[in-house]
Protein backbone atom coordinates (compact mmCIF):
# COMPACT_ATOMS: atom_id res chain seq x y z
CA UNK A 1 -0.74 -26.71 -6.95
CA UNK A 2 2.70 -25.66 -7.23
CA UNK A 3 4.15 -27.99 -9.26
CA UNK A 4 1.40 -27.35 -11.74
CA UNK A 5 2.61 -23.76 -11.72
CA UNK A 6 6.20 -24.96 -11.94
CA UNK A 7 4.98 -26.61 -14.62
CA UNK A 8 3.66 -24.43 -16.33
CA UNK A 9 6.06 -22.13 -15.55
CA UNK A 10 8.66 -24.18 -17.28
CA UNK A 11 6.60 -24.82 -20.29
CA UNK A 12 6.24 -21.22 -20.84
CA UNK A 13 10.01 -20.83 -21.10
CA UNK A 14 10.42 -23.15 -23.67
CA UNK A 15 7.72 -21.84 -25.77
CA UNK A 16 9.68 -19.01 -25.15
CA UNK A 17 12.93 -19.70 -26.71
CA UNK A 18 11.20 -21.82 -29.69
CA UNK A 19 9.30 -18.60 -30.69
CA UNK A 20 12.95 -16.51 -29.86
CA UNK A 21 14.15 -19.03 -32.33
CA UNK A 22 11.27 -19.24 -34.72
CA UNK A 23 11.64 -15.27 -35.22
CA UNK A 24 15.79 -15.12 -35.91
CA UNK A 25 14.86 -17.39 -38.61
CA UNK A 26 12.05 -16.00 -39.71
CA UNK A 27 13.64 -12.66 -40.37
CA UNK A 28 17.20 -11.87 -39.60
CA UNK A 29 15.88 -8.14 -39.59
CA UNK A 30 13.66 -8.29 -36.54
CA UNK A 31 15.26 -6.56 -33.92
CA UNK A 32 12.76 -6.31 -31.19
CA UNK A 33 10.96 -9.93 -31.67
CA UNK A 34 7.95 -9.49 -29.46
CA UNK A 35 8.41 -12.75 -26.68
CA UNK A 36 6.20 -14.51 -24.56
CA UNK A 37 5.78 -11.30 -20.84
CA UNK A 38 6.07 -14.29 -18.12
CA UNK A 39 2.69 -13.20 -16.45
CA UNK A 40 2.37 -11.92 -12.31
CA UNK A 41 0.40 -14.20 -10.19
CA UNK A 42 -2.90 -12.80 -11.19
CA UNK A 43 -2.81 -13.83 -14.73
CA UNK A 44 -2.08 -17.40 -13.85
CA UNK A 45 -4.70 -20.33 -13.58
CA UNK A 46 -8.01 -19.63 -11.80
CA UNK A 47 -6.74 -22.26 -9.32
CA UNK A 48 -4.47 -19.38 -7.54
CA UNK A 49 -7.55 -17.59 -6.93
CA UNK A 50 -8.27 -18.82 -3.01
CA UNK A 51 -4.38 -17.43 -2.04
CA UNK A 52 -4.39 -15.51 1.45
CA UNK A 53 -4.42 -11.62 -0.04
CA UNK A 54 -5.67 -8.80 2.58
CA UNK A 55 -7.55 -5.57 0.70
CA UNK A 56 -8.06 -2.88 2.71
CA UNK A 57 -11.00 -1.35 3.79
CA UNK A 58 -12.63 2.04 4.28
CA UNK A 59 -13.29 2.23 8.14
CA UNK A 60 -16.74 3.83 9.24
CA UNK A 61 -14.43 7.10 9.62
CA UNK A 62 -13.77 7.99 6.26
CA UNK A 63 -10.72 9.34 7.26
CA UNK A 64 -9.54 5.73 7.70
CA UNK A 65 -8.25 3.00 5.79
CA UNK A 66 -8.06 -0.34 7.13
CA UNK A 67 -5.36 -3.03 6.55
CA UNK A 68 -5.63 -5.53 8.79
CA UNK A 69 -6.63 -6.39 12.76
CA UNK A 70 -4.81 -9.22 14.99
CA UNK A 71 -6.11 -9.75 18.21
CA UNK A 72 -3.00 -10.35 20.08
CA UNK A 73 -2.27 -10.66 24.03
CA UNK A 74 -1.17 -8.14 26.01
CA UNK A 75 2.04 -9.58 26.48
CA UNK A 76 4.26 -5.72 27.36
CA UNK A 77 1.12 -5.52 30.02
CA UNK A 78 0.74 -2.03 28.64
CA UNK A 79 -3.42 -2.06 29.03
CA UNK A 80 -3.85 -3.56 32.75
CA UNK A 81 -6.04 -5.33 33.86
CA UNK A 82 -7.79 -5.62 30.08
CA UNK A 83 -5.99 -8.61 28.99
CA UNK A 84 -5.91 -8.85 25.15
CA UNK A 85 -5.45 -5.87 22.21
CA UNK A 86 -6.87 -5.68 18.79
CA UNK A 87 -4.35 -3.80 16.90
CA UNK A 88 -6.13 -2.19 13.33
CA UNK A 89 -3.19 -1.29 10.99
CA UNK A 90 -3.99 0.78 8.37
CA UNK A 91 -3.95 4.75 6.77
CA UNK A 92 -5.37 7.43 8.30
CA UNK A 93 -5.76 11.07 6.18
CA UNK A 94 -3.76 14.55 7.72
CA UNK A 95 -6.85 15.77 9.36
CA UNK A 96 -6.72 13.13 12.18
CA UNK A 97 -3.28 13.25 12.91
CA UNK A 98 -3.57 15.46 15.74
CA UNK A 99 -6.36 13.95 16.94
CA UNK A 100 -6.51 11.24 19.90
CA UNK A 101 -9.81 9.93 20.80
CA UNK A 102 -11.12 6.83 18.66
CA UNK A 103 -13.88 4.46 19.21
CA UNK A 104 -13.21 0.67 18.12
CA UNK A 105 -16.49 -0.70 16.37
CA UNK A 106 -16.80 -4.83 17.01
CA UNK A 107 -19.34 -7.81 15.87
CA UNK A 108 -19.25 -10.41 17.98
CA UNK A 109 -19.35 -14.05 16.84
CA UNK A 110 -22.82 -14.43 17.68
CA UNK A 111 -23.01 -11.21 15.67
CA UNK A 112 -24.00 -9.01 18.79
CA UNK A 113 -22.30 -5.08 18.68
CA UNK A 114 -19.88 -3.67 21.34
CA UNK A 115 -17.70 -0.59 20.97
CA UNK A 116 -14.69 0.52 23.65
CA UNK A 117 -13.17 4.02 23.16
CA UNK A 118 -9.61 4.45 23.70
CA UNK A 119 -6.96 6.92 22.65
CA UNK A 120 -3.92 4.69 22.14
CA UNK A 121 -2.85 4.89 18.37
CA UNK A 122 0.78 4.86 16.84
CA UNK A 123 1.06 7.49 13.60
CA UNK A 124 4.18 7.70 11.62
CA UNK A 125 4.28 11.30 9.82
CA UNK A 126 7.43 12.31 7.94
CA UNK A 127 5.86 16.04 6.03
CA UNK A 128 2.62 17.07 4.73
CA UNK A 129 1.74 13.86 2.90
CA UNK A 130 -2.09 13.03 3.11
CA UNK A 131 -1.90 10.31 4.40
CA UNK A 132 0.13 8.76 7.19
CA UNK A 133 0.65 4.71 8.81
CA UNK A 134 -1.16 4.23 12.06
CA UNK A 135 -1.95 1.50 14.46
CA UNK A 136 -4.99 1.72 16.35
CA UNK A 137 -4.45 -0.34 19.86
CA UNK A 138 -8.22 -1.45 21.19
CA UNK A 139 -8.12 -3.37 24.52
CA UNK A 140 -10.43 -5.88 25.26
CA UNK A 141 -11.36 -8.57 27.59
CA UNK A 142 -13.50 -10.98 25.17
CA UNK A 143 -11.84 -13.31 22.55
CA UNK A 144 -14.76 -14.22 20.86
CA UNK A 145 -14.65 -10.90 18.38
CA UNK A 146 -15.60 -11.71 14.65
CA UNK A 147 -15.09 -8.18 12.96
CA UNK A 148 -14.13 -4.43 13.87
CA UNK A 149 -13.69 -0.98 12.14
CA UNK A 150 -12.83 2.02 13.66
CA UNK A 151 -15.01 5.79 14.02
CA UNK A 152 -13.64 9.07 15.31
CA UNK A 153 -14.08 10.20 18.71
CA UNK A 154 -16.92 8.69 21.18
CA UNK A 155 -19.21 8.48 18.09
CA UNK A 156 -21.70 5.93 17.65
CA UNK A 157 -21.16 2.79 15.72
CA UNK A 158 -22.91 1.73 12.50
CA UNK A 159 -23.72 -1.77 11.20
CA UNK A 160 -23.14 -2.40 8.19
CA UNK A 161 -20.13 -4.24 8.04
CA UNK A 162 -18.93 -3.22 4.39
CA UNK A 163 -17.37 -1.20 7.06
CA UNK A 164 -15.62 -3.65 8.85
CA UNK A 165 -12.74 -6.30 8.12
CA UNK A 166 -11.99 -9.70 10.00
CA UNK A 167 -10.38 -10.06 12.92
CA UNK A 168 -7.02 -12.53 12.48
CA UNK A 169 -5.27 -13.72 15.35
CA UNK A 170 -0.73 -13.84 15.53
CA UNK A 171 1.17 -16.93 13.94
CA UNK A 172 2.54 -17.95 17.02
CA UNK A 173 5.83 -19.69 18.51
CA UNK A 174 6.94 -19.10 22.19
CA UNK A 175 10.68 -20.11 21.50
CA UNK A 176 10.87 -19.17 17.84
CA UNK A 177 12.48 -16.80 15.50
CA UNK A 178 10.65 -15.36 12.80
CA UNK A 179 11.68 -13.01 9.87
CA UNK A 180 9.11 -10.00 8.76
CA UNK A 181 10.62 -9.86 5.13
CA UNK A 182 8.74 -6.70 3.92
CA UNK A 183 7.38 -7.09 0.51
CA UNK A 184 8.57 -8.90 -2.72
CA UNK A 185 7.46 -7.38 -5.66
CA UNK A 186 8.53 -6.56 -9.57
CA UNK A 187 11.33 -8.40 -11.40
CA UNK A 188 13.16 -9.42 -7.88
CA UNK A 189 15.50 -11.75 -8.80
CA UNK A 190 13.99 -15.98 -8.03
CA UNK A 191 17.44 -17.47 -7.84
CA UNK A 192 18.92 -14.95 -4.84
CA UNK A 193 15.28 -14.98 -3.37
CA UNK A 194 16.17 -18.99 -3.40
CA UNK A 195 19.67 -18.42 -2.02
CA UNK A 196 18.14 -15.85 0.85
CA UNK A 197 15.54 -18.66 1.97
CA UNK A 198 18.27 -21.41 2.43
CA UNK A 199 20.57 -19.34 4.03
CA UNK A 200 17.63 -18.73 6.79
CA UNK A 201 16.81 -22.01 7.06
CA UNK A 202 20.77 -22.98 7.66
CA UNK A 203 20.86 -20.34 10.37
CA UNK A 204 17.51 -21.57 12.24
CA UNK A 205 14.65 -18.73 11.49
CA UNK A 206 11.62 -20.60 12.09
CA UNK A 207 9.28 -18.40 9.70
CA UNK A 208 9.75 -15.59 7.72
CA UNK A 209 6.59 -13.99 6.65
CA UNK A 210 6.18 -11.79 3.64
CA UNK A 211 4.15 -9.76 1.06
CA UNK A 212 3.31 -9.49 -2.88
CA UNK A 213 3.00 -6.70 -5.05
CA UNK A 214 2.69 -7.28 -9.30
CA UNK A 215 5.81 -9.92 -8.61
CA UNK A 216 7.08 -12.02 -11.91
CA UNK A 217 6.29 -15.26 -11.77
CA UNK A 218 9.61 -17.06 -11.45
CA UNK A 219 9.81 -15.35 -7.80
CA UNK A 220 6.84 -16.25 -7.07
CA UNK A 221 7.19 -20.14 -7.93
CA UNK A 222 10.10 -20.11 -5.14
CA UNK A 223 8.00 -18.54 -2.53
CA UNK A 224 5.16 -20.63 -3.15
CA UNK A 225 7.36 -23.69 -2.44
CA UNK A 226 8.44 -22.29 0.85
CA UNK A 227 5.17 -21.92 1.71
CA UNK A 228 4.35 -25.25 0.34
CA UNK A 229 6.31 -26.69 3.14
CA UNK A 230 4.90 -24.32 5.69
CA UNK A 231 7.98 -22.21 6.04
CA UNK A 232 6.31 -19.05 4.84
CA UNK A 233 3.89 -17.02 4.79
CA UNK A 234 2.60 -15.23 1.68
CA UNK A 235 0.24 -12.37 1.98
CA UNK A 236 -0.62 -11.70 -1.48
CA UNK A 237 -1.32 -8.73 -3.69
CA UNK A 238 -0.68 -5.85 -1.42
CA UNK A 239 -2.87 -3.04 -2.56
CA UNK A 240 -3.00 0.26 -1.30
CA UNK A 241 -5.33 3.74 -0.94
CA UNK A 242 -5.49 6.54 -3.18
CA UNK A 243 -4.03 4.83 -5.98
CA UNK A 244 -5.09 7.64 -8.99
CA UNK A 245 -4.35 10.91 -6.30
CA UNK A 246 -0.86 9.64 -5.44
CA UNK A 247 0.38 7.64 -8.45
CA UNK A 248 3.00 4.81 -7.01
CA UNK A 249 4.19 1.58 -7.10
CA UNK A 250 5.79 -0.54 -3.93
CA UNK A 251 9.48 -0.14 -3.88
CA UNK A 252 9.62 3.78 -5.05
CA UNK A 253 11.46 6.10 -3.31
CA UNK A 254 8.28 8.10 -2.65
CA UNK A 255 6.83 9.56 0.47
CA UNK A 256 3.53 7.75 -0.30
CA UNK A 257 5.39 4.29 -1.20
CA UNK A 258 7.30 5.00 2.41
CA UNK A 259 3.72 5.12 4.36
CA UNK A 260 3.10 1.98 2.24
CA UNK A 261 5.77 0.01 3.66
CA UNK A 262 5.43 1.26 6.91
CA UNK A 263 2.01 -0.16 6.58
CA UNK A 264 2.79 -3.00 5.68
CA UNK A 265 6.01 -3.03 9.03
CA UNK A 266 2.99 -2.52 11.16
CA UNK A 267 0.92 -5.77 9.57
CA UNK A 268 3.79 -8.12 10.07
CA UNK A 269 4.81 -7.01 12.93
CA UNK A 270 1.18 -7.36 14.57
CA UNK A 271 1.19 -10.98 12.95
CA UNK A 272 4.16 -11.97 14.23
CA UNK A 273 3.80 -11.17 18.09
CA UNK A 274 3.54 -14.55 19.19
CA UNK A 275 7.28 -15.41 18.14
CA UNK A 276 10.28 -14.88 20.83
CA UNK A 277 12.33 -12.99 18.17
CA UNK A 278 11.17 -10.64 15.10
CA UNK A 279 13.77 -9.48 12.91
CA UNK A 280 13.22 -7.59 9.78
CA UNK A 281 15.28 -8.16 6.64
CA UNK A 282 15.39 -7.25 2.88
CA UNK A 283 15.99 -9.97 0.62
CA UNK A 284 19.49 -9.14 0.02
CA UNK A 285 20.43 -8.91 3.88
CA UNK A 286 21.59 -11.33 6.19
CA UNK A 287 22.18 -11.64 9.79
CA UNK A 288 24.85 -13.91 10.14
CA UNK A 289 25.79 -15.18 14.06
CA UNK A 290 29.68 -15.33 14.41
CA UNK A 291 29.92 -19.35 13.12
CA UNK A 292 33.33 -20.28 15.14
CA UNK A 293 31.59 -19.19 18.14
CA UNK A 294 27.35 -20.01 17.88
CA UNK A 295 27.67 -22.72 15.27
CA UNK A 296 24.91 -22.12 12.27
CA UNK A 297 22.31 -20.60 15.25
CA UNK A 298 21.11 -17.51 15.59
CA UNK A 299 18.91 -18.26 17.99
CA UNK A 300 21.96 -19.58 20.41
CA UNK A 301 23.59 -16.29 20.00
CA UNK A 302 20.26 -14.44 20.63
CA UNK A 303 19.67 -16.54 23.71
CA UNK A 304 22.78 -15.48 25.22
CA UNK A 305 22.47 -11.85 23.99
CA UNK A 306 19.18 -11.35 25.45
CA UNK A 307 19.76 -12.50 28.53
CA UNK A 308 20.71 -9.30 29.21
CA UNK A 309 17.77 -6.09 29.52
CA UNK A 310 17.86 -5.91 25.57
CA UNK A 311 14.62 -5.33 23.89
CA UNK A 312 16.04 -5.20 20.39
CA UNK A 313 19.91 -5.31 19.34
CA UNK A 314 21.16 -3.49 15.95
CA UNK A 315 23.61 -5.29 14.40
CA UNK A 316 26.62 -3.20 12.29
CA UNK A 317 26.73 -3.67 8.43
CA UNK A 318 29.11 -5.35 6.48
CA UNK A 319 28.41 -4.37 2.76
CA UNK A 320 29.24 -6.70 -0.50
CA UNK A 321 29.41 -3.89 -3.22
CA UNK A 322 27.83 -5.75 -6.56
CA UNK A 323 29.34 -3.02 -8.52
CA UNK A 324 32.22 -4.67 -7.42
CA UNK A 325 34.14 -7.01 -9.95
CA UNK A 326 33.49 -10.35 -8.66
CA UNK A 327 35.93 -11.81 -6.17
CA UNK A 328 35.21 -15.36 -7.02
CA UNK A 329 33.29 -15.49 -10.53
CA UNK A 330 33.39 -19.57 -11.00
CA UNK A 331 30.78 -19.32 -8.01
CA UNK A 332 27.82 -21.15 -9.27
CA UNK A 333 25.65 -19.08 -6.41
CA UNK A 334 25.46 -15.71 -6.65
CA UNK A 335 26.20 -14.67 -2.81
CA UNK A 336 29.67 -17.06 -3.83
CA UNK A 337 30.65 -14.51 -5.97
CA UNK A 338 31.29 -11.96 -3.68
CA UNK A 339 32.52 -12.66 -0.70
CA UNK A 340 34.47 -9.55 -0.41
CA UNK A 341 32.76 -6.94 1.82
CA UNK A 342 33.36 -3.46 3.76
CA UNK A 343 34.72 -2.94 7.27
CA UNK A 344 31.66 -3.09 9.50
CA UNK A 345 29.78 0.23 9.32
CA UNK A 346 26.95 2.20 11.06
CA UNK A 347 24.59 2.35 7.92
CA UNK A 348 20.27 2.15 7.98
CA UNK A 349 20.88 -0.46 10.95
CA UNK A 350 17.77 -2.62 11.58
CA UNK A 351 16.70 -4.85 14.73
CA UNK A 352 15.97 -7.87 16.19
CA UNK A 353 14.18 -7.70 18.68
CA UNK A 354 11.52 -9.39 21.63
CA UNK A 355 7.91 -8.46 21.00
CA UNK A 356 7.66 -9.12 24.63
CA UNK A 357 9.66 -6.12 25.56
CA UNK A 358 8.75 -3.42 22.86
CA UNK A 359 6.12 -1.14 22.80
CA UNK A 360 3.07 -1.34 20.45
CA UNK A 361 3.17 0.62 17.24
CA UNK A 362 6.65 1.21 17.84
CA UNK A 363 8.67 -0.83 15.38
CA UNK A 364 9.61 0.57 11.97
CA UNK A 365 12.07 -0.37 9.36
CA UNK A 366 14.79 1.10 11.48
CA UNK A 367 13.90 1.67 14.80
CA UNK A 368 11.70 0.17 17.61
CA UNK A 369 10.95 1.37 21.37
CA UNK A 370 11.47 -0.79 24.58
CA UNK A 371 9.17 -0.88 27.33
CA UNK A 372 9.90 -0.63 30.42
CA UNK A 373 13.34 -1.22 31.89
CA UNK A 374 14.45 -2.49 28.56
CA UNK A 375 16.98 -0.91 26.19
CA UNK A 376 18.25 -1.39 22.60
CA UNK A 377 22.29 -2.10 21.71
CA UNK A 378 24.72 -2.55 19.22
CA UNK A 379 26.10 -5.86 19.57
CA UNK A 380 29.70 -6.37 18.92
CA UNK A 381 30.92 -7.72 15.80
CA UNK A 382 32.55 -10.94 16.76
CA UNK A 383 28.62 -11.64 18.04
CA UNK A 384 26.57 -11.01 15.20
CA UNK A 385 26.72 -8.76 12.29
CA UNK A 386 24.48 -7.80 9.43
CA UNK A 387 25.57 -8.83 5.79
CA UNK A 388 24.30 -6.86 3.07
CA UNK A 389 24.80 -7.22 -0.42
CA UNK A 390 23.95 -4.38 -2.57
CA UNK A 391 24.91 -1.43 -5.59
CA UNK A 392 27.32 1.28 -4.34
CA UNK A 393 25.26 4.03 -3.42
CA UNK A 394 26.38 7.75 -4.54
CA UNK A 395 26.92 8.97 -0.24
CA UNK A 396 26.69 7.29 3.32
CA UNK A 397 25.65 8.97 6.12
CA UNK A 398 28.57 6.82 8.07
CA UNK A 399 31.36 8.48 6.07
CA UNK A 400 30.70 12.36 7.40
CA UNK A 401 31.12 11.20 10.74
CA UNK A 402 34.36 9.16 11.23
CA UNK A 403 37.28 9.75 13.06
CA UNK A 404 41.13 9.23 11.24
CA UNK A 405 41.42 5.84 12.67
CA UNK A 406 37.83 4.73 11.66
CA UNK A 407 38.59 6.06 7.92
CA UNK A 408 41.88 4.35 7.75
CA UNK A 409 39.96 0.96 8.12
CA UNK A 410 37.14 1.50 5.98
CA UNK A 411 38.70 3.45 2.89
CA UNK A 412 42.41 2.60 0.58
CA UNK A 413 44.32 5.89 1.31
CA UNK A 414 42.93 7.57 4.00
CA UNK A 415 40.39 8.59 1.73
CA UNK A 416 36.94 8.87 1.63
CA UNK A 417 36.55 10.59 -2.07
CA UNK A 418 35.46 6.99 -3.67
CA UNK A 419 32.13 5.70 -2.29
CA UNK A 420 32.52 2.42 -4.35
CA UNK A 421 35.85 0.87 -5.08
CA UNK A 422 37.43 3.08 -2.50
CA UNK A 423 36.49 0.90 0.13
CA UNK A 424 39.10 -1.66 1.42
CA UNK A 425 37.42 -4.74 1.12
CA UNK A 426 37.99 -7.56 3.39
CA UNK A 427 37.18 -11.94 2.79
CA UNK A 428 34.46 -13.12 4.65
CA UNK A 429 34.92 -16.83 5.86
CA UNK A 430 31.25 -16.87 7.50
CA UNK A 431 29.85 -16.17 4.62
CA UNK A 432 31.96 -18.86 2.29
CA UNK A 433 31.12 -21.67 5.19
CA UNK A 434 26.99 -21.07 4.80
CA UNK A 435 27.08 -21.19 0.89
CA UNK A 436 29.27 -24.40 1.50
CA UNK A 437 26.44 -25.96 3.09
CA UNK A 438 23.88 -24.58 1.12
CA UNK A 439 25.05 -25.18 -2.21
CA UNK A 440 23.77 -28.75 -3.00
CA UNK A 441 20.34 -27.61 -2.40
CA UNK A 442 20.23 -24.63 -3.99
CA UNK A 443 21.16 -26.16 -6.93
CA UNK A 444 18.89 -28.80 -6.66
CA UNK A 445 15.94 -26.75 -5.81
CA UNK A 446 17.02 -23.86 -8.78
CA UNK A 447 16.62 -27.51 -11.06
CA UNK A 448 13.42 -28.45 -9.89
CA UNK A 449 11.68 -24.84 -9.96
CA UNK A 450 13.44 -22.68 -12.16
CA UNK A 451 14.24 -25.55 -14.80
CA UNK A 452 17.72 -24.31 -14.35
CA UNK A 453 20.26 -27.02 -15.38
CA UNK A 454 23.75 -26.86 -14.59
């Protein structure tokens, strides 16, 4: 099926530039010639229509919305003596907030009822937003559960199961390293999304699992290859509560676009439980293991990391300013054209970290929270470091907070005025050895789906 869509894909961008063409000859006074809108995955042939999507449900409370449930095993042994957790991810409205007791509604798979009560759920509230994230954790000692929805306090359960979504189970790999790559959505650009895949696979991630939302169909052709190959995993068309009441769209800076995300943080985080390592990355970011040391493995340097009482570590930021002028602009890959970054800074760090050793309903874009004896660090720099490359933004958090030594080797003059070209920059031979070994295929593979030719 996906080289039908490449196909197609590729047809539509030459009917594209014949009817670009047809119109400049046409009339020489048509500014605005009205082209071909390449369309989002929905539009495309019916034979898209069985892709793995996950709407969410109303719960029997109708304070809740549901997202998704994994039945996963209780692996931080934070529910003794129970066994196994079904974790319900989802919104929940302002008026629960405050409120702990929950009953978890399940259908067996012989279609038989059972509830539990329990009062352990994870809510992430920021201001008076009406609605929040939550997790709902429901421990059980059956495996055999078909379906569950969730009702406030001890209340009674009803049956119909409009009210109730499936139960899925984690994408599991004892040893492995898998990537929660939020969601992909909008005009996101296919050939870096190309780039960003290749560079995981180079540095060993096993699986990186991520989301849709109204995303053009160039992107979308590159991540259905990857998971042609079974490298990822697409959950598609991420839709969302309250959509007229709290007008957004995924990416805005909103509050209700944040609980969105967050949402979604909780989903692939639940999904992924069965891995050794989760990290979560953007598709412009990069953790990159120091190469002289850990060859192209990130899970060598983890290894040796977390041997150590580390539940998550929080690597520092190097940043590769696109506003800057390009430091190598013959680069036929865009992450070759800037290879020039900051100093390593202390800006919106994010983890990797052991599912095994972090508390439930704990992990969020930026932070997560060990269990028991188990702590979080900063690793050092000549470990592992976090390579982001992004638009200068107007103010950094980092910069307030710096001592003279600190701003003498992150800024040109001492000074900290200039946010963007004020920076000393600084070449980044890591980063020029992956895209060495990357290059051949991402040109071959930017041939073969994007009908690029070079």
């Amino acid at each position: 099926m996906l080289f039908v869509k490449n196909n197609y894909y590729c047809a539509k961008k030459q009917e594209l530039k014949t009817f670009q063409k047809t119109n400049m000859i046409r009339d020489t006074l048509i500014e605005n010639p009205n082209p071909y809108t390449e369309p989002t995955i929905s539009a495309m042939h019916n034979e898209i229509n069985n892709h793995k999507s996950n709407p969410y449900k109303q719960a029997v409370s109708s304070n809740v919305y549901m997202y998704s449930a994994i039945l996963i095993e209780d692996i931080t042994h934070e529910f003794d003596g129970r066994g196994k957790v079904v974790i319900v991810n989802g919104w929940e409205k302002k008026v629960l907030l405050d409120k702990i007791n929950f009953t978890c509604c399940f259908y067996r798979e012989d279609n038989t009822q059972f509830y539990v009560n329990s009062t352990r759920k994870s809510a992430t509230f920021l201001n008076s937003g009406p609605l929040h994230s939550v997790q709902y954790m429901c421990p059980v000692n059956v495996s055999s559960i078909r379906k569950v929805s969730v009702s406030e306090g001890p209340q009674h359960c009803v049956g119909h199961e409009e009210y109730y979504i499936k139960v899925d189970i984690p994408i599991k790999s004892e040893s492995g390293l898998a990537v929660c790559s939020k969601i992909s959505y909008g005009n996101m650009d296919a050939k870096l999304i190309l780039e960003w895949f290749e560079v995981q696979r180079l540095l060993g991630v096993d699986k990186v699992l991520t989301y849709t939302y109204k995303l053009n169909m160039q992107a979308m052709v590159v991540l259905e290859y990857y998971e042609s190959i079974g490298y990822a995993e697409i959950i598609r068309d991420f839709d969302f509560p309250q959509k007229e009441e709290m007008l957004r769209n995924a990416g805005d800076t909103s509050y209700p676009a944040w609980v969105d995300l967050q949402v979604i943080m909780h989903d692939c985080q639940s999904r992924l439980y069965g891995y050794k390592y989760v990290a979560v990355l953007d598709k412009d970011e990069f953790y990159v293991p120091n190469v002289t040391k850990y060859g192209f493995s990130l899970k060598q340097m983890l290894d040796k990391i977390f041997e150590n009482d580390f539940a998550g570590v929080q690597p520092l930021v190097k940043m590769h300013m696109t506003s800057w002028k390009p430091s190598n602009e013959s680069s036929d890959l865009f992450l070759g054209k800037y290879l020039l970054s900051t100093a390593p800074v202390n800006d919106r760090l994010k983890f990797i970290h052991m599912p095994s050793r972090t508390k439930y309903g704990s992990v969020e874009v930026h932070t997560i929270m060990p269990v028991g004896k188990y702590k979080s660090t900063i690793p050092p720099v000549t470990q592992l470091v976090l390579h982001h490359y992004r638009k200068c933004r107007k103010d950094y958090a980092f910069s307030k907070n710096i001592n003279a030594n600190e701003r003498n080797i992150l800024f040109k003059y001492n000074s900290t005025d200039d946010k963007c070209f004020g920076f000393k920059t600084y070449y980044q031979k890591d980063m020029e050895l992956i895209i060495g070994k990357i290059r051949t295929r991402v040109l071959e593979l930017q041939r073969k789906l994007l009908c690029l030719r070079k």
